[in-house]
Each structure stands twice: as C-alpha cells, then as structure tokens.
C-alpha atoms as a PDB file:
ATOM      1  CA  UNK A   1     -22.963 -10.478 -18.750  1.00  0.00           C
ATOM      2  CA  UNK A   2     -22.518 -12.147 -22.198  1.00  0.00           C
ATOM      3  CA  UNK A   3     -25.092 -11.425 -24.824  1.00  0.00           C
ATOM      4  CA  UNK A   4     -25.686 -14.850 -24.808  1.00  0.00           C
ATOM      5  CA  UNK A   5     -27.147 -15.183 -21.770  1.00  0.00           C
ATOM      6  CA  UNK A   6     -29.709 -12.585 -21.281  1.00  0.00           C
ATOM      7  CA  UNK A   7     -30.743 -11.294 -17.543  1.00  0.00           C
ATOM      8  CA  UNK A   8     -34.507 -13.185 -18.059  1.00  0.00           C
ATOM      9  CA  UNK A   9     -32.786 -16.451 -17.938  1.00  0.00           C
ATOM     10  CA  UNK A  10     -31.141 -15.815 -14.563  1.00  0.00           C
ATOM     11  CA  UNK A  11     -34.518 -14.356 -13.309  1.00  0.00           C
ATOM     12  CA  UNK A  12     -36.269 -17.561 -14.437  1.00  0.00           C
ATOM     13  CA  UNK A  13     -33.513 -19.823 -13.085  1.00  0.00           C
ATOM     14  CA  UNK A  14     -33.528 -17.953  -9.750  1.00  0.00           C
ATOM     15  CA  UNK A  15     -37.300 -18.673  -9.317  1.00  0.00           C
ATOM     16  CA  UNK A  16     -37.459 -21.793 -10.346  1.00  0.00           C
ATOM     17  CA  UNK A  17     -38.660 -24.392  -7.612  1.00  0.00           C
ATOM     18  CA  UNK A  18     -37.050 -27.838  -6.939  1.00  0.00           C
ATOM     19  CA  UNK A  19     -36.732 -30.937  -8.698  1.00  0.00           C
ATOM     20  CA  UNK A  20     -39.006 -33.743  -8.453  1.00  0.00           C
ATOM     21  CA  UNK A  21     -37.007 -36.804  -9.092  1.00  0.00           C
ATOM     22  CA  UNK A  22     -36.257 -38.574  -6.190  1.00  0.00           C
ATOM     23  CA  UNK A  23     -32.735 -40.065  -5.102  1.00  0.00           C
ATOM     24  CA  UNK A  24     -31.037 -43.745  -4.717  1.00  0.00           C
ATOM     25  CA  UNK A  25     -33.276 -44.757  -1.948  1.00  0.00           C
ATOM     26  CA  UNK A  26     -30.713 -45.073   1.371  1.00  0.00           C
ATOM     27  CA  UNK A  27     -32.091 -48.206   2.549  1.00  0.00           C
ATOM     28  CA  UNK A  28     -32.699 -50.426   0.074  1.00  0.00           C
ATOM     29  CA  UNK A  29     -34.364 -54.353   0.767  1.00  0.00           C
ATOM     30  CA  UNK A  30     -34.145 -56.869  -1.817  1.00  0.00           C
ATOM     31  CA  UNK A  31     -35.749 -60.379  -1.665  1.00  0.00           C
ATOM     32  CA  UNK A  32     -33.692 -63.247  -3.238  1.00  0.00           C
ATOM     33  CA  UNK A  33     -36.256 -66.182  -4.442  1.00  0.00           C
ATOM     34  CA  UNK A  34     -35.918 -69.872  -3.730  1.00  0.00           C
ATOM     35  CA  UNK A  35     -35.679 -70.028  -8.122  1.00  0.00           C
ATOM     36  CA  UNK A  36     -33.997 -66.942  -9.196  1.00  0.00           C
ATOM     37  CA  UNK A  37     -36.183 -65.129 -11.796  1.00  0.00           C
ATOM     38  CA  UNK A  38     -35.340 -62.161 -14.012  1.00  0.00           C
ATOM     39  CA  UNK A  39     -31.954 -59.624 -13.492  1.00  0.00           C
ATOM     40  CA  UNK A  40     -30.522 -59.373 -10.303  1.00  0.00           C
ATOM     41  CA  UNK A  41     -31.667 -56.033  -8.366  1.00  0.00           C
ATOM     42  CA  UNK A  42     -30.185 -52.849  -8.952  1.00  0.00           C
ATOM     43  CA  UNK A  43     -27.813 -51.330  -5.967  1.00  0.00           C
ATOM     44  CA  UNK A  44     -26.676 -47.409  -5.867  1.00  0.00           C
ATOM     45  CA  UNK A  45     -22.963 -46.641  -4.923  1.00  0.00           C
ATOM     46  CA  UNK A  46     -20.973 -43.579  -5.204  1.00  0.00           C
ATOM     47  CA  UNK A  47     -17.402 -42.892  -5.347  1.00  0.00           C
ATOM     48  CA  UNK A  48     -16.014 -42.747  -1.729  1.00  0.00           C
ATOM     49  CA  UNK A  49     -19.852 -43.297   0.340  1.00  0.00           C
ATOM     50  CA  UNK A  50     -19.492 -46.318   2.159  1.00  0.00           C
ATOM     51  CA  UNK A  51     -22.476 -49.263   1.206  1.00  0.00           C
ATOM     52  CA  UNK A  52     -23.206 -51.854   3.628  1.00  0.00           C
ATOM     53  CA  UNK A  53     -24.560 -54.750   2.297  1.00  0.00           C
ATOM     54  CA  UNK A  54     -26.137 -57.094   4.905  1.00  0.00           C
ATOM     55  CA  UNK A  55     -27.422 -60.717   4.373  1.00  0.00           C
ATOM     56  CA  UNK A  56     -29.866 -63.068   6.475  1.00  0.00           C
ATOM     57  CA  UNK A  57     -27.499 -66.207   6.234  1.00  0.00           C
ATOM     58  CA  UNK A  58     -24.107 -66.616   7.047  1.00  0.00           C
ATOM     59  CA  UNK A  59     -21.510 -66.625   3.926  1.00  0.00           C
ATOM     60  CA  UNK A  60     -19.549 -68.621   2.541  1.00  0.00           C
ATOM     61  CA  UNK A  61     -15.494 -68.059   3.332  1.00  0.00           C
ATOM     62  CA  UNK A  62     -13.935 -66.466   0.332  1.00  0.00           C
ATOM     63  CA  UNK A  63     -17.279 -66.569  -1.814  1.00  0.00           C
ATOM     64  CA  UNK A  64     -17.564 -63.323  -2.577  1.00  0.00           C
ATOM     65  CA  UNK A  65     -16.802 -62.203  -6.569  1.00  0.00           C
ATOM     66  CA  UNK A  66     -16.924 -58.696  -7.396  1.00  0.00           C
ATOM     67  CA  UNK A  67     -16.482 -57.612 -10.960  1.00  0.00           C
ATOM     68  CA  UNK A  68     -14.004 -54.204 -11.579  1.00  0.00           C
ATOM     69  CA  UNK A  69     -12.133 -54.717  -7.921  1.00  0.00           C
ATOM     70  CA  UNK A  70      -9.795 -52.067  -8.902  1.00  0.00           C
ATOM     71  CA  UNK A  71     -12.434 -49.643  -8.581  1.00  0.00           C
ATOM     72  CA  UNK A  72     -12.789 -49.577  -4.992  1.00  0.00           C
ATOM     73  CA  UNK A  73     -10.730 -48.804  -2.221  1.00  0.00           C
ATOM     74  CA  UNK A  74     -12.416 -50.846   0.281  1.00  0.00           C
ATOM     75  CA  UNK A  75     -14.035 -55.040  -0.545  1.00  0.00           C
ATOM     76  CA  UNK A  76     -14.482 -56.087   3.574  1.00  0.00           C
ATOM     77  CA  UNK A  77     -16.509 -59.148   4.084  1.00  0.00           C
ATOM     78  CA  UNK A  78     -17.611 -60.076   7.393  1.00  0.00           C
ATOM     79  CA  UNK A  79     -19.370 -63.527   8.383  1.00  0.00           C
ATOM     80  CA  UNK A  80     -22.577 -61.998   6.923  1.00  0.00           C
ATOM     81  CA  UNK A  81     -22.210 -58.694   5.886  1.00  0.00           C
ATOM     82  CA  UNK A  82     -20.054 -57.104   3.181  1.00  0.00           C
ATOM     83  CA  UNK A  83     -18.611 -53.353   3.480  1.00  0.00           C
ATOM     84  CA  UNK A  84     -17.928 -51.308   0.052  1.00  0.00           C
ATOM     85  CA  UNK A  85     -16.434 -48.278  -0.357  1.00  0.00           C
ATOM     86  CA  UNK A  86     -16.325 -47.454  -4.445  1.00  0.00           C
ATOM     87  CA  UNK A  87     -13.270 -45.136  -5.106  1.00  0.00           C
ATOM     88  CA  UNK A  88     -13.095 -42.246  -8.186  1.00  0.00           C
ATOM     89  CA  UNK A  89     -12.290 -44.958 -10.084  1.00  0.00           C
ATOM     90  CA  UNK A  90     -15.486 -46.635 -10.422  1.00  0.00           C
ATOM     91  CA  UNK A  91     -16.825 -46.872 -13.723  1.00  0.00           C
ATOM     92  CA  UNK A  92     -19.967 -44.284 -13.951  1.00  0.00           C
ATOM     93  CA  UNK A  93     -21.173 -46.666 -16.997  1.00  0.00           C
ATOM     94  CA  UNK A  94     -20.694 -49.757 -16.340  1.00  0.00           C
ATOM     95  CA  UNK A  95     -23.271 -51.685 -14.035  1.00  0.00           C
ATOM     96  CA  UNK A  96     -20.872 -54.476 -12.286  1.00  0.00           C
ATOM     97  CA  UNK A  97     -22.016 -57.690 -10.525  1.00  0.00           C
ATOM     98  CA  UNK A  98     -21.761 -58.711  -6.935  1.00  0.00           C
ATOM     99  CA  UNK A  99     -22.237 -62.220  -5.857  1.00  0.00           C
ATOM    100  CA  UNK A 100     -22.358 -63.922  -2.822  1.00  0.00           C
ATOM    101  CA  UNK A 101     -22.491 -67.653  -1.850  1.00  0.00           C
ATOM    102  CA  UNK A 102     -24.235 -68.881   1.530  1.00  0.00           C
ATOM    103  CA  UNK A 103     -22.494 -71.354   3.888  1.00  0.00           C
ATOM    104  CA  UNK A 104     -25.818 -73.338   4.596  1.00  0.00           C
ATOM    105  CA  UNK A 105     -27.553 -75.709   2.330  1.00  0.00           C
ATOM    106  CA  UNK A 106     -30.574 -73.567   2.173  1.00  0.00           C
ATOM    107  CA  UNK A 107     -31.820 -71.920  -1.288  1.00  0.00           C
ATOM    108  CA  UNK A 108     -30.865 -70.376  -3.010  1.00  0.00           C
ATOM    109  CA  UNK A 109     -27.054 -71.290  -2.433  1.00  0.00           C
ATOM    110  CA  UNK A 110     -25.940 -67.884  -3.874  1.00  0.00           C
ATOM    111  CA  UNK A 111     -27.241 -64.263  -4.329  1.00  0.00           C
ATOM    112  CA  UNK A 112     -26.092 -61.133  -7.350  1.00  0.00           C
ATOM    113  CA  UNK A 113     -27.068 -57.891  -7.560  1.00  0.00           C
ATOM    114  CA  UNK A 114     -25.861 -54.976  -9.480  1.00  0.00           C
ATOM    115  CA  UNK A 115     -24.159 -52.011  -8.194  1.00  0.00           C
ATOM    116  CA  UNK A 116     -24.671 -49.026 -10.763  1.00  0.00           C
ATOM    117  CA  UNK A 117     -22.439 -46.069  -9.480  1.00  0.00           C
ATOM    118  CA  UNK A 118     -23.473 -42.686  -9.355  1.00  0.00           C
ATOM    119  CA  UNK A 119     -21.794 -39.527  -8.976  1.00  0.00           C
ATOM    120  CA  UNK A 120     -23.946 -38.270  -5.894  1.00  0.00           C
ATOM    121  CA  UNK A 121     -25.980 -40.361  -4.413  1.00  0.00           C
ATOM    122  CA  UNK A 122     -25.831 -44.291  -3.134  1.00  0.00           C
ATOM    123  CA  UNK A 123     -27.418 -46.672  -0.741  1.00  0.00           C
ATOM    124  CA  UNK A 124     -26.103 -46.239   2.334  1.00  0.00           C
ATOM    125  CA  UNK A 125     -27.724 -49.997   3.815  1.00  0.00           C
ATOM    126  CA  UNK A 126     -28.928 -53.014   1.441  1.00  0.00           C
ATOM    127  CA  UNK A 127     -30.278 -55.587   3.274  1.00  0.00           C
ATOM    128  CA  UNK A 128     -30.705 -59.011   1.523  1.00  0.00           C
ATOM    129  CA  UNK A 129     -32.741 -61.665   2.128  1.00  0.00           C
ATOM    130  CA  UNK A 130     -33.534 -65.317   1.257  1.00  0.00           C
ATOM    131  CA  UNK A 131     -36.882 -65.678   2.903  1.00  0.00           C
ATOM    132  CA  UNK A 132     -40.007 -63.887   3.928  1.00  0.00           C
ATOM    133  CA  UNK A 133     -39.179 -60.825   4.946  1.00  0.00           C
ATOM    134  CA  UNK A 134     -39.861 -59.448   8.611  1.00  0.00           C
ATOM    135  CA  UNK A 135     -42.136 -57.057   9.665  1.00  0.00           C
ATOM    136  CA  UNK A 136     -38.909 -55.269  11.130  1.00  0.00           C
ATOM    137  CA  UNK A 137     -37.563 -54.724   7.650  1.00  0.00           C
ATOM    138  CA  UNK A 138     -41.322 -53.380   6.221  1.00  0.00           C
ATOM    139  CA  UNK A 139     -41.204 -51.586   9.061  1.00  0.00           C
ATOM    140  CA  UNK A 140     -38.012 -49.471   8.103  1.00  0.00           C
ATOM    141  CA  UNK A 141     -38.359 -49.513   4.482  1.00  0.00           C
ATOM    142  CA  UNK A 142     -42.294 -47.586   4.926  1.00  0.00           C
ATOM    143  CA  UNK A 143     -40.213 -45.047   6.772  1.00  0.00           C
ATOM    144  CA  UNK A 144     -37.755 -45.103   4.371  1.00  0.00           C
ATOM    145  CA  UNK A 145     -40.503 -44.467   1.714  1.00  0.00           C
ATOM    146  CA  UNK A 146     -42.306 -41.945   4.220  1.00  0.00           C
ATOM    147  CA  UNK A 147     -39.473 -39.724   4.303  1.00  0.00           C
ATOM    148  CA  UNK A 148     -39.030 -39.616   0.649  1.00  0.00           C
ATOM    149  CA  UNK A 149     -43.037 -39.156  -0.340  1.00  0.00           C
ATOM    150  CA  UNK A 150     -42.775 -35.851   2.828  1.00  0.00           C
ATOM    151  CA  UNK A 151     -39.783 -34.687   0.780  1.00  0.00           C
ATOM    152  CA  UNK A 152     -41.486 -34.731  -2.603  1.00  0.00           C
ATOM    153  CA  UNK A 153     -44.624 -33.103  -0.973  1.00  0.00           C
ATOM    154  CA  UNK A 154     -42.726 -30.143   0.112  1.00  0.00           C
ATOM    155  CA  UNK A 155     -41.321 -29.642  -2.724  1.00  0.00           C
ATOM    156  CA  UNK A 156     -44.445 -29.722  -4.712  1.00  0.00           C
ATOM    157  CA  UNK A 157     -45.776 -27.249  -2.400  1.00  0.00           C
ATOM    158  CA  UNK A 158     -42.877 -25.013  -3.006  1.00  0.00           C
ATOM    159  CA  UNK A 159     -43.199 -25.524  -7.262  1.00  0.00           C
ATOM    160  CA  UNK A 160     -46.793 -24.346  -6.645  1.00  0.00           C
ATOM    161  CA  UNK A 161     -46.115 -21.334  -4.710  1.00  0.00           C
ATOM    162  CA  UNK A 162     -43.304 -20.091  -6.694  1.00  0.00           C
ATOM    163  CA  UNK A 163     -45.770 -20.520  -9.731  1.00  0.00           C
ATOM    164  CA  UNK A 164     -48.571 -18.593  -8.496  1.00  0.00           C
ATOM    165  CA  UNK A 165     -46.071 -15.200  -7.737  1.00  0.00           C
ATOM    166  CA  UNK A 166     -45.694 -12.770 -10.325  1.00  0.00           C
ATOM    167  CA  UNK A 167     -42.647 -13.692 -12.682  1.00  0.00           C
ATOM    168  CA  UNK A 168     -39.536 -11.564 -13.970  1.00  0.00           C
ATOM    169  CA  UNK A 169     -38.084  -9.136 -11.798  1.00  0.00           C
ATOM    170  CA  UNK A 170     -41.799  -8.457  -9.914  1.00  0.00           C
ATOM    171  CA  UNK A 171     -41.365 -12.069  -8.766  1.00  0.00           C
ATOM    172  CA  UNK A 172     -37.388 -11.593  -7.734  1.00  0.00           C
ATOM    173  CA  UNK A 173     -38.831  -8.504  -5.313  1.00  0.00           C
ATOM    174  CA  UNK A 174     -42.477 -10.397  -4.302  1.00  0.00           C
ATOM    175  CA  UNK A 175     -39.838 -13.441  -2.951  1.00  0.00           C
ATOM    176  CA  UNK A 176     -37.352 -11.298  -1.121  1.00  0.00           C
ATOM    177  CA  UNK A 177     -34.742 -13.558  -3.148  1.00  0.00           C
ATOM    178  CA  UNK A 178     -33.405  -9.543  -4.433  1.00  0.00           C
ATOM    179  CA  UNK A 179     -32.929  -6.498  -1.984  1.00  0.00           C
ATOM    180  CA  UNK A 180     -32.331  -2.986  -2.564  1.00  0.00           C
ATOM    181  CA  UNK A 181     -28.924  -3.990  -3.590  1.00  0.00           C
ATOM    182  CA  UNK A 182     -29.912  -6.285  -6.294  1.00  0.00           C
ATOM    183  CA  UNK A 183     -28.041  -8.790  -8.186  1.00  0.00           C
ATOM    184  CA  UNK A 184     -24.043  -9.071  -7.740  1.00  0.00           C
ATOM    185  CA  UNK A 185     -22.135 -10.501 -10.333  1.00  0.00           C
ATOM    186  CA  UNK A 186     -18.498 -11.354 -11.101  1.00  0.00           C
ATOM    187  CA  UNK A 187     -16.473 -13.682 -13.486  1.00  0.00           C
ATOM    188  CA  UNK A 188     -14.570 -16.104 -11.446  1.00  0.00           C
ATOM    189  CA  UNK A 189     -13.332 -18.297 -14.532  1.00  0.00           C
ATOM    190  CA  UNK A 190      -9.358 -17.326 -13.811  1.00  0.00           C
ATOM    191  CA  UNK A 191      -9.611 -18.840  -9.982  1.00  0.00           C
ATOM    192  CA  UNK A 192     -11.516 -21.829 -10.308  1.00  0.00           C
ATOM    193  CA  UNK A 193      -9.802 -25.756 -10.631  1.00  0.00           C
ATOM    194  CA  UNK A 194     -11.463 -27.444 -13.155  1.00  0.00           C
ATOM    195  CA  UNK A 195      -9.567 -30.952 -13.536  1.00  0.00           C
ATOM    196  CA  UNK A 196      -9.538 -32.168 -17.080  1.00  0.00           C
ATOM    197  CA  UNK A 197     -12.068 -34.640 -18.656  1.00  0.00           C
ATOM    198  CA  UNK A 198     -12.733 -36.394 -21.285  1.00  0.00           C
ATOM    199  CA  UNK A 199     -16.311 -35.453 -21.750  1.00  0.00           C
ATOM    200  CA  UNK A 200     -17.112 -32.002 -20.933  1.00  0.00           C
ATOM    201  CA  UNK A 201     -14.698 -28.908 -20.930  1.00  0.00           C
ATOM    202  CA  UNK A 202     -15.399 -25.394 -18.335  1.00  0.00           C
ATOM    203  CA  UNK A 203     -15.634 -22.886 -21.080  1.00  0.00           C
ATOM    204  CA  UNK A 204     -16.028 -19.834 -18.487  1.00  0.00           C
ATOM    205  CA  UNK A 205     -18.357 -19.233 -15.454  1.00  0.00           C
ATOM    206  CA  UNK A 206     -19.833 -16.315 -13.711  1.00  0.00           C
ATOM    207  CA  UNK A 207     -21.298 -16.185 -10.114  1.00  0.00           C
ATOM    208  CA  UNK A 208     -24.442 -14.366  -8.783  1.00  0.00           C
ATOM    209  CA  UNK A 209     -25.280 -13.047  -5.813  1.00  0.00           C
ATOM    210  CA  UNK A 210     -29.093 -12.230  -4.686  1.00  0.00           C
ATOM    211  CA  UNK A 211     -30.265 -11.247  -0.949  1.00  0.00           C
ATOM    212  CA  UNK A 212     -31.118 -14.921   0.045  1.00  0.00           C
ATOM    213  CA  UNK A 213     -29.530 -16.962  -3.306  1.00  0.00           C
ATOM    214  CA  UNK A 214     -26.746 -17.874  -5.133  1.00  0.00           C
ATOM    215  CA  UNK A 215     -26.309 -18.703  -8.721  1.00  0.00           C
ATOM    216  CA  UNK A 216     -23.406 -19.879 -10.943  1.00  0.00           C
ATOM    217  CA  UNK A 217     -23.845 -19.844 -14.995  1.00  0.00           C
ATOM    218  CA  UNK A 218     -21.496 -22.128 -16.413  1.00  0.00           C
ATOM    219  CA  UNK A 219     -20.731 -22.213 -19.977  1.00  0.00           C
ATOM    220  CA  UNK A 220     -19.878 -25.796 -21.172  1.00  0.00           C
ATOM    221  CA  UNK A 221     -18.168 -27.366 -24.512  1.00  0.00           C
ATOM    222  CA  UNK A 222     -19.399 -30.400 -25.534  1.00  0.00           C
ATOM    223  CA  UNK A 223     -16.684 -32.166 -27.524  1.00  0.00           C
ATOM    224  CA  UNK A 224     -17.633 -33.817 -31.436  1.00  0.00           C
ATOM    225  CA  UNK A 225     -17.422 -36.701 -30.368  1.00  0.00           C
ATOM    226  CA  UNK A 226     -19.312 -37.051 -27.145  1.00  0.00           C
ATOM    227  CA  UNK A 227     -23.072 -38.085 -26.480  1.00  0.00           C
ATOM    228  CA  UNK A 228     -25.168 -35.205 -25.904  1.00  0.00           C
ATOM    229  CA  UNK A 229     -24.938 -33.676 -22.010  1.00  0.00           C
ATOM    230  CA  UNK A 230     -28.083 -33.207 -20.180  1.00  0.00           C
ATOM    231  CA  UNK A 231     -27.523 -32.029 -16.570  1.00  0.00           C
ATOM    232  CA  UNK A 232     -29.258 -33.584 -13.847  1.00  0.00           C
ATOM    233  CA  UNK A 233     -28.306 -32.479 -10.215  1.00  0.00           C
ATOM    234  CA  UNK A 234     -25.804 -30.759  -8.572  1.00  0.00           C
ATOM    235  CA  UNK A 235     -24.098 -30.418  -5.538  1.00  0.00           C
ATOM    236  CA  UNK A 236     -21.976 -26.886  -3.724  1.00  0.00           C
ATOM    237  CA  UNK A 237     -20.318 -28.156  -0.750  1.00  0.00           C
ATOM    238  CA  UNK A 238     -18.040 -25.435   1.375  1.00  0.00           C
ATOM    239  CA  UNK A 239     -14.076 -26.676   0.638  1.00  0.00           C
ATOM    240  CA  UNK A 240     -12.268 -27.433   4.318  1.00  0.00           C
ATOM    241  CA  UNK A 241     -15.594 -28.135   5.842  1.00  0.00           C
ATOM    242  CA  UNK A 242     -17.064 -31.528   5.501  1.00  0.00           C
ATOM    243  CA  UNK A 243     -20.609 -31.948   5.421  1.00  0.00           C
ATOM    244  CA  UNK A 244     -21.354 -27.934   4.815  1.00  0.00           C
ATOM    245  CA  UNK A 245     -23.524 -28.032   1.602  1.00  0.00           C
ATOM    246  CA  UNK A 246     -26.016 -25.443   0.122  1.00  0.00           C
ATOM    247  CA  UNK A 247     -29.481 -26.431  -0.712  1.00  0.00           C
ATOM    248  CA  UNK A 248     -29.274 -26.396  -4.955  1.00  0.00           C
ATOM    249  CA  UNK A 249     -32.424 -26.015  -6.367  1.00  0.00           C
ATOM    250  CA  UNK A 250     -32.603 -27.884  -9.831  1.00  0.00           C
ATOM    251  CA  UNK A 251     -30.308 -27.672 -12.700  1.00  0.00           C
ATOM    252  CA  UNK A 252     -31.312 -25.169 -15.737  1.00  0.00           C
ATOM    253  CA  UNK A 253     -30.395 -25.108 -19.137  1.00  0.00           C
ATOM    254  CA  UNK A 254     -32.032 -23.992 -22.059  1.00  0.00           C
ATOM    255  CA  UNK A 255     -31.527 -27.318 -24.042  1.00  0.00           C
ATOM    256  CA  UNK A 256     -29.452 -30.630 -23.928  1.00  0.00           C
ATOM    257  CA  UNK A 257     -25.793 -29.854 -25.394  1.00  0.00           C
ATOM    258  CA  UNK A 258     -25.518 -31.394 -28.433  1.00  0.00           C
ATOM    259  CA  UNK A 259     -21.929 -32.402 -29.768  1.00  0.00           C
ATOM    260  CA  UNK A 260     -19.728 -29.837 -30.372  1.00  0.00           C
ATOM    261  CA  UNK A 261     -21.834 -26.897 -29.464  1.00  0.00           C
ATOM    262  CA  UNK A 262     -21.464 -24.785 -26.235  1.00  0.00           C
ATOM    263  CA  UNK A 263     -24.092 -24.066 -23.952  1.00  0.00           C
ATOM    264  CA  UNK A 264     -25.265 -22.089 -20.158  1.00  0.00           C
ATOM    265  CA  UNK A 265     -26.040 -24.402 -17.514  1.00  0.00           C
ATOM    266  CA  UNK A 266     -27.226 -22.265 -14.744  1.00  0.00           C
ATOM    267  CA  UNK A 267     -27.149 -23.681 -11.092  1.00  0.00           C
ATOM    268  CA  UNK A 268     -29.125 -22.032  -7.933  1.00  0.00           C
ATOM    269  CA  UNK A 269     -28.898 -22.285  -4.159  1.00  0.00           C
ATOM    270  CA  UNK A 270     -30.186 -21.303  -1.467  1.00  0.00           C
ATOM    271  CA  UNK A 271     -27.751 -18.806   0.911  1.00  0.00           C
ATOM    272  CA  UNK A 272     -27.546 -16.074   3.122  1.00  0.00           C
ATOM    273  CA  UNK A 273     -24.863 -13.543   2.620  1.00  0.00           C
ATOM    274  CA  UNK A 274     -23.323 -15.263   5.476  1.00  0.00           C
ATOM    275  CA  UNK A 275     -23.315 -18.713   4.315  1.00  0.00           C
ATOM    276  CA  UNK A 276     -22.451 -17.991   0.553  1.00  0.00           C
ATOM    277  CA  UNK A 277     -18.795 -16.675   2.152  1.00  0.00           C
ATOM    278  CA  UNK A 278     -15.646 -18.948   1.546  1.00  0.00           C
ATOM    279  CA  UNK A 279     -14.688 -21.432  -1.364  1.00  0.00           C
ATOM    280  CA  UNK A 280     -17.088 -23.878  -2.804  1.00  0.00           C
ATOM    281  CA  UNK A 281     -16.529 -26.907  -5.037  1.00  0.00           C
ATOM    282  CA  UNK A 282     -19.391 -27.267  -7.784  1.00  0.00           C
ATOM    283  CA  UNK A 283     -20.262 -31.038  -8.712  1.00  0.00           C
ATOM    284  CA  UNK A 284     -22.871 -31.357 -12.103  1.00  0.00           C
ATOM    285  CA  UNK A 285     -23.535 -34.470 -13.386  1.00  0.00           C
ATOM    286  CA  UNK A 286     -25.750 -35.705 -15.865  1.00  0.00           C
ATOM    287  CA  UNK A 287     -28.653 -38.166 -16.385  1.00  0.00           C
ATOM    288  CA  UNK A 288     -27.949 -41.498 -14.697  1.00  0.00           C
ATOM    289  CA  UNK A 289     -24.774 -39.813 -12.849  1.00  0.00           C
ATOM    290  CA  UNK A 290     -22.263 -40.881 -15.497  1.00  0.00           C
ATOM    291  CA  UNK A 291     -20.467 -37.996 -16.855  1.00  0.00           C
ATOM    292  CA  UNK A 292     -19.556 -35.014 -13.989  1.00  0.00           C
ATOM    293  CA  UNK A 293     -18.088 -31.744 -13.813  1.00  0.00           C
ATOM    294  CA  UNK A 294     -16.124 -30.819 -10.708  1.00  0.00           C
ATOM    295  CA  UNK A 295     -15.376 -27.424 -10.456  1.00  0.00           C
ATOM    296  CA  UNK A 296     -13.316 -25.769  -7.019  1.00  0.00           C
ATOM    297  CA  UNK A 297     -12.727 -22.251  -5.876  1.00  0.00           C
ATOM    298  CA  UNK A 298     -15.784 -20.886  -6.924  1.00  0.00           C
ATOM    299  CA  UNK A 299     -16.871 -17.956  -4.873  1.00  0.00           C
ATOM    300  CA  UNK A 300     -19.792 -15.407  -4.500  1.00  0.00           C
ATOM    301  CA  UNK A 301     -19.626 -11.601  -4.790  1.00  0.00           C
END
C-alpha cells in the first residue's frame, strides 16, 4: 500500500455508515399557477434514464421547445405527455429549459421547467399540472416521500450503530466486515478503462477485499486549471449484467482536491465473496453530478 495512504484510513472508510443526502425524488409533481411567479421548477434527468413528463391538458401540436436538442437521443411528444431520454451528451452544467404550450384557452396557455442533468440519478415521472391538484396525485407523492423518509431512517439507524462499536481494527472484527483471512489487496491500475476527461485524470487504483466488503482507493489528479473536485456518490454496477449493482456506502476522502494536487478517494460496498466476482464499472461524480469518473474492469481479489 502507498505510504500515502495509511491502513487507518481504509479501516475508517470500511466502517463508515451511509450517506444522508437524499436523491432526485422519482416522482416529482409540480403545480403551474394561473400568473406564473418566480423560476420555473427544477426537473432531474440523467444520461440515458428515460423521464416522462405528463401534463393535465392536452398540448399544443408542435409546441414543444427544448433548449440543447442535440443532447438527447429521444424528444417524443404525445397529445399530453412528453417522453425524454437525455444521451452522454447532455450538458452536466448547464440547466436547460423545457416549454410546453396547451391547446385549450385555459391559463396559463404555456408551462417551463428546468431539467438539470445528473450523472446518477433522475425523475423517472413529472407530472404537471394547471389546477388544483387531486387527491390521487397527494396520494402518490406522500408515498413517494414515505419511502424516502423509511430510507433515511435506516440509514440513520445504521450511522448510529456503526458509531457505538469499537473503532480501528477491534471494530473491523466486532462487525464481521474482516475474517480470519483479513484484508486482500491488489493493484488493478494496468486492467482498468478509464476514458479520458477533461476534468479529472485516474492516477492509479487499488482494490480491497474484506469478508462481507469491498473497497477501491482511487488516486485522482486534479488538473491547474479545474475547480476543486469534491466527490459525492458513486455507483459499481457488474459489466454484462444490467441492473446488478453493489450497495456503495458513501464516498471518502480526506479533503476536497484542490487544483493541481492529487488525492485518495476511497469507495466501499457492500459484497459477499460471491457477489464481488466478475468485472465492475466504477461511476464517481461530484457535487451536483457535473463532473464524473467512469472507470471499467475493476475487479476484487
């Protein structure tokens, strides 16, 4: 292991507990007023996740003006729906507008929102409306919410138990996260596919192995002239096998990386020795889900 990166850090990275910050919500409601007032709503899409956006009016025939059309491989309007499928080409930083115009009389006569693209996440249903809503649609948004507020309780739950252990390598053997076997390591840097960016560069990474997790420490060059990287989330999904994903526990790193300097960013899942077998891509991105780091062929020892 490098002397920068001593074992503590993977110890603390391998206990630590979830993340608290929730996702794009997948059903999303917005309420367009009679007198528009303020920016139009916020929308989350995601390079190739498919967002429905549904209205309560019919629209208008060839109404519909999206900015940055080149960005997605899929703009199908129906009589009141419209289906959008962003492509890699999406501008991560750049919020563009959507608006609609109604075929009735009523108002308002037209609708906008904003679709800000992240790297991971994205409403998967946006229903729009131009009136009061129904109960129906409070209805499926308090479930919507539900689901969320259970999700964030059992992860507090998990934070708090994974605080009150013993730390350091008592707290690796009190968790059963280490066996008898302890901690497997190898570099993997010469068989990964990083493709190139213009942002962040894959300096070298090395993968762990524990009795019930995996980790990956990935050291990252920030070039001179880039904003400072903070990561966010991450995602290990199984290559050949859609839908196979690990559950990653948060991001760690030991600070933000500033221009120009390198820096660990250590990411954890959950995995048998069974389910850490076979070729995983690693997706990072940062705050906001602008700037990402796609990394395939990583594997476990």
């Amino acid at each position: 292991m490098p002397a920068s990166s001593p074992v503590f850090l993977l110890a603390l990275a391998l206990l630590a507990g979830p993340a608290l910050a929730a996702p794009c919500s997948t059903v999303r409601h917005i309420e367009i007023p009679a007198v528009p007032a303020g920016d139009a709503q916020p929308v989350c899409i995601s390079p190739g996740q498919t967002t429905v956006v549904s209205f309560d009016a019919q629209l208008a025939p060839g109404s519909v003006t999206l900015e940055g059309t080149d960005g997605f491989t899929m703009v199908d309007p129906g009589a009141s729906t419209l289906k959008l499928v962003p492509s890699e080409k999406v501008p991560l930083d750049k919020p563009l507008r959507l608006t609609v115009r109604f075929a009735d009389n009523a108002a308002p006569l037209s609708a906008s929102i904003v679709l800000v693209a992240h790297a991971e996440e994205a409403a998967s249903l946006v229903e729009v409306h131009r009136r009061q809503r129904s109960a129906e649609s409070y209805k499926q948004e308090l479930k919507a919410k539900e689901e969320e507020a259970r999700q964030l309780r059992e992860e507090v739950a998990r934070l708090r138990a994974d605080k009150s252990g013993p730390g350091g390598l008592r707290g690796l053997l009190a968790s059963g996260a280490m066996g008898k076997d302890g901690v497997a390591s190898k570099e993997i840097s010469p068989t990964l596919t990083a493709p190139p960016t213009k942002s962040l560069w894959v300096v070298g990474v090395t993968a762990y192995r524990s009795a019930s997790r995996v980790a990956l420490e990935v050291e990252l060059s920030n070039p001179e002239a880039a904003p400072t990287w903070t990561g966010e989330g991450a995602t290990l999904t199984l290559e050949g096998k859609k839908g196979v994903t690990l559950k990653v526990l948060p991001v760690w790193q030991h600070a933000p990386i500033a221009p120009g300097e390198n820096r660990f960013v250590v990411v954890e899942a959950e995995a048998t020795v069974e389910e850490a077998r076979g070729n995983f891509t690693l997706k990072m991105w940062e705050e906001g889900g602008t700037r990402t780091v796609t990394i395939g062929g990583v594997t476990f020892p």
